[in-house]
C-alpha atoms as a PDB file:
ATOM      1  CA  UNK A   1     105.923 -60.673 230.680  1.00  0.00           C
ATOM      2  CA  UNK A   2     107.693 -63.641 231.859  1.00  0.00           C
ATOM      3  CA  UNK A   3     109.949 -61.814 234.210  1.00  0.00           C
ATOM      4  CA  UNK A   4     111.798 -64.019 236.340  1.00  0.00           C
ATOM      5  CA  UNK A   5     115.005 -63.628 238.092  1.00  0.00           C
ATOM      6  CA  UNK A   6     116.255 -67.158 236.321  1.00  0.00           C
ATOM      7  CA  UNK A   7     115.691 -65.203 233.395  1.00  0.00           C
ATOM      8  CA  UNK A   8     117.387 -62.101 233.661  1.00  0.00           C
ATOM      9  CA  UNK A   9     120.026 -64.102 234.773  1.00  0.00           C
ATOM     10  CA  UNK A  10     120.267 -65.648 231.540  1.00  0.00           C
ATOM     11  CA  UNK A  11     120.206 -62.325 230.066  1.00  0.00           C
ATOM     12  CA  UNK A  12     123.250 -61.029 231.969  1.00  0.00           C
ATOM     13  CA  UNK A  13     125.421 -63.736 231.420  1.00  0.00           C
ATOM     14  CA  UNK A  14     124.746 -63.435 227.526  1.00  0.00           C
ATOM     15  CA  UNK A  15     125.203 -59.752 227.747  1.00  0.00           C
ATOM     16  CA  UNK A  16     128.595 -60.949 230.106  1.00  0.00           C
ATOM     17  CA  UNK A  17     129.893 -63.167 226.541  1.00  0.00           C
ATOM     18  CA  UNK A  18     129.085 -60.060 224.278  1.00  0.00           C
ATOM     19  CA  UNK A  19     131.094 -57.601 226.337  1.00  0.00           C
ATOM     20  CA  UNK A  20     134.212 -59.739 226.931  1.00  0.00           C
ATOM     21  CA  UNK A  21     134.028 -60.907 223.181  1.00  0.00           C
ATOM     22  CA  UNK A  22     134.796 -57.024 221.716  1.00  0.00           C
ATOM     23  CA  UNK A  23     138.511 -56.903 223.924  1.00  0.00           C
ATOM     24  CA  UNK A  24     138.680 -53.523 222.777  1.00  0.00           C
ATOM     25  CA  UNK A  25     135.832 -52.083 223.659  1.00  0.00           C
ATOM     26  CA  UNK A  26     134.506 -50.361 226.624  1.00  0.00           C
ATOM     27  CA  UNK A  27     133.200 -53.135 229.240  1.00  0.00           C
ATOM     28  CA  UNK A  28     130.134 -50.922 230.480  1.00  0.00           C
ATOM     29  CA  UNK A  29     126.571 -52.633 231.052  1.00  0.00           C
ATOM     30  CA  UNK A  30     124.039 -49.853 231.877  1.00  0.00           C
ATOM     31  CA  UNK A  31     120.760 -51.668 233.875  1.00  0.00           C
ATOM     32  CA  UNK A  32     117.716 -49.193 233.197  1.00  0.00           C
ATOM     33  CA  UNK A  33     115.680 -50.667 235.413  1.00  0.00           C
ATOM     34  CA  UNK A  34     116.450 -49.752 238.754  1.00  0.00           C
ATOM     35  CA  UNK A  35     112.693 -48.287 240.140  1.00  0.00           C
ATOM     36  CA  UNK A  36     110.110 -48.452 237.280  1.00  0.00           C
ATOM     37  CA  UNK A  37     107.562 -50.172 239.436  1.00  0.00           C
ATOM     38  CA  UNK A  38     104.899 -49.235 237.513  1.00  0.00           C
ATOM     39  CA  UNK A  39     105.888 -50.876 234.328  1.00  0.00           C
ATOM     40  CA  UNK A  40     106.833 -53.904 236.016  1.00  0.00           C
ATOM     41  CA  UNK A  41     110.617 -53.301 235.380  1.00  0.00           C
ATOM     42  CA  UNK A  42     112.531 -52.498 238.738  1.00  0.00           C
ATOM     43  CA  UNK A  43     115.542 -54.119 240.486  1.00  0.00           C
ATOM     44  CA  UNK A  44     114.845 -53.601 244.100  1.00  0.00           C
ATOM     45  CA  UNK A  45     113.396 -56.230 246.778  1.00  0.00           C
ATOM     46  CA  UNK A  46     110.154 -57.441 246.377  1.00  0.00           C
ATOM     47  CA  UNK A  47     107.847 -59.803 248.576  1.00  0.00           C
ATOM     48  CA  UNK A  48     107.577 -61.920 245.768  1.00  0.00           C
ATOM     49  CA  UNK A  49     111.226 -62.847 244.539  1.00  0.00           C
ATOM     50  CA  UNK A  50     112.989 -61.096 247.902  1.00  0.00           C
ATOM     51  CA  UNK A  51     116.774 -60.242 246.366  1.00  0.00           C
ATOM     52  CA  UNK A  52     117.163 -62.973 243.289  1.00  0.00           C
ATOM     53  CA  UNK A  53     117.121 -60.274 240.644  1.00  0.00           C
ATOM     54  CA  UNK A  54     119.933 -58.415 242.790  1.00  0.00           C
ATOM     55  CA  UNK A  55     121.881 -61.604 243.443  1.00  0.00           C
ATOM     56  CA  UNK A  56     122.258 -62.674 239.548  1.00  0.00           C
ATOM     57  CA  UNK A  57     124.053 -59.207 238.829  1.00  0.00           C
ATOM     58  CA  UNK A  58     126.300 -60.022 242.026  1.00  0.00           C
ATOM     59  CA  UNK A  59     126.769 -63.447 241.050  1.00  0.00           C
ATOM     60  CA  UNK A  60     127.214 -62.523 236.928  1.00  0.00           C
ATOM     61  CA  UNK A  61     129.151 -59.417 237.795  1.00  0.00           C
ATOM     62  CA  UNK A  62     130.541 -59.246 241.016  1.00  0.00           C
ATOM     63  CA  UNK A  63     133.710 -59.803 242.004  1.00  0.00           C
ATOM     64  CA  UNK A  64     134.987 -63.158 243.954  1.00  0.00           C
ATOM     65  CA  UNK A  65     136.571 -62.914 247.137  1.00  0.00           C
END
């Protein structure tokens, strides 16, 4: 409920601050939610918000040129 890729976004920059906070632990995010389109919880394109979701864990996590 609520789902949008502003969001998420927000989600993966907090979850960004909790992993680089522990320096010596593991810096390992797992995203379970790769294809679950029937419970509303999937990270692919969509005709509604096209590649947002993708973009915020490129732009959160991705490297910079």
């Amino acid at each position: 409920m609520n789902n949008t890729p502003e969001r998420f976004r927000e989600a993966l920059e907090i979850t960004k601050q909790r992993l680089l906070a522990l320096p010596d632990a593991p810096k390992t995010l797992n995203l379970n939610r790769w294809n679950e389109w029937t419970e509303g919880s999937y990270l692919e394109p969509d005709t509604t918000q096209g590649m947002k979701c993708l973009e915020a864990v490129r732009e959160v996590f991705g490297s910079r040129p």
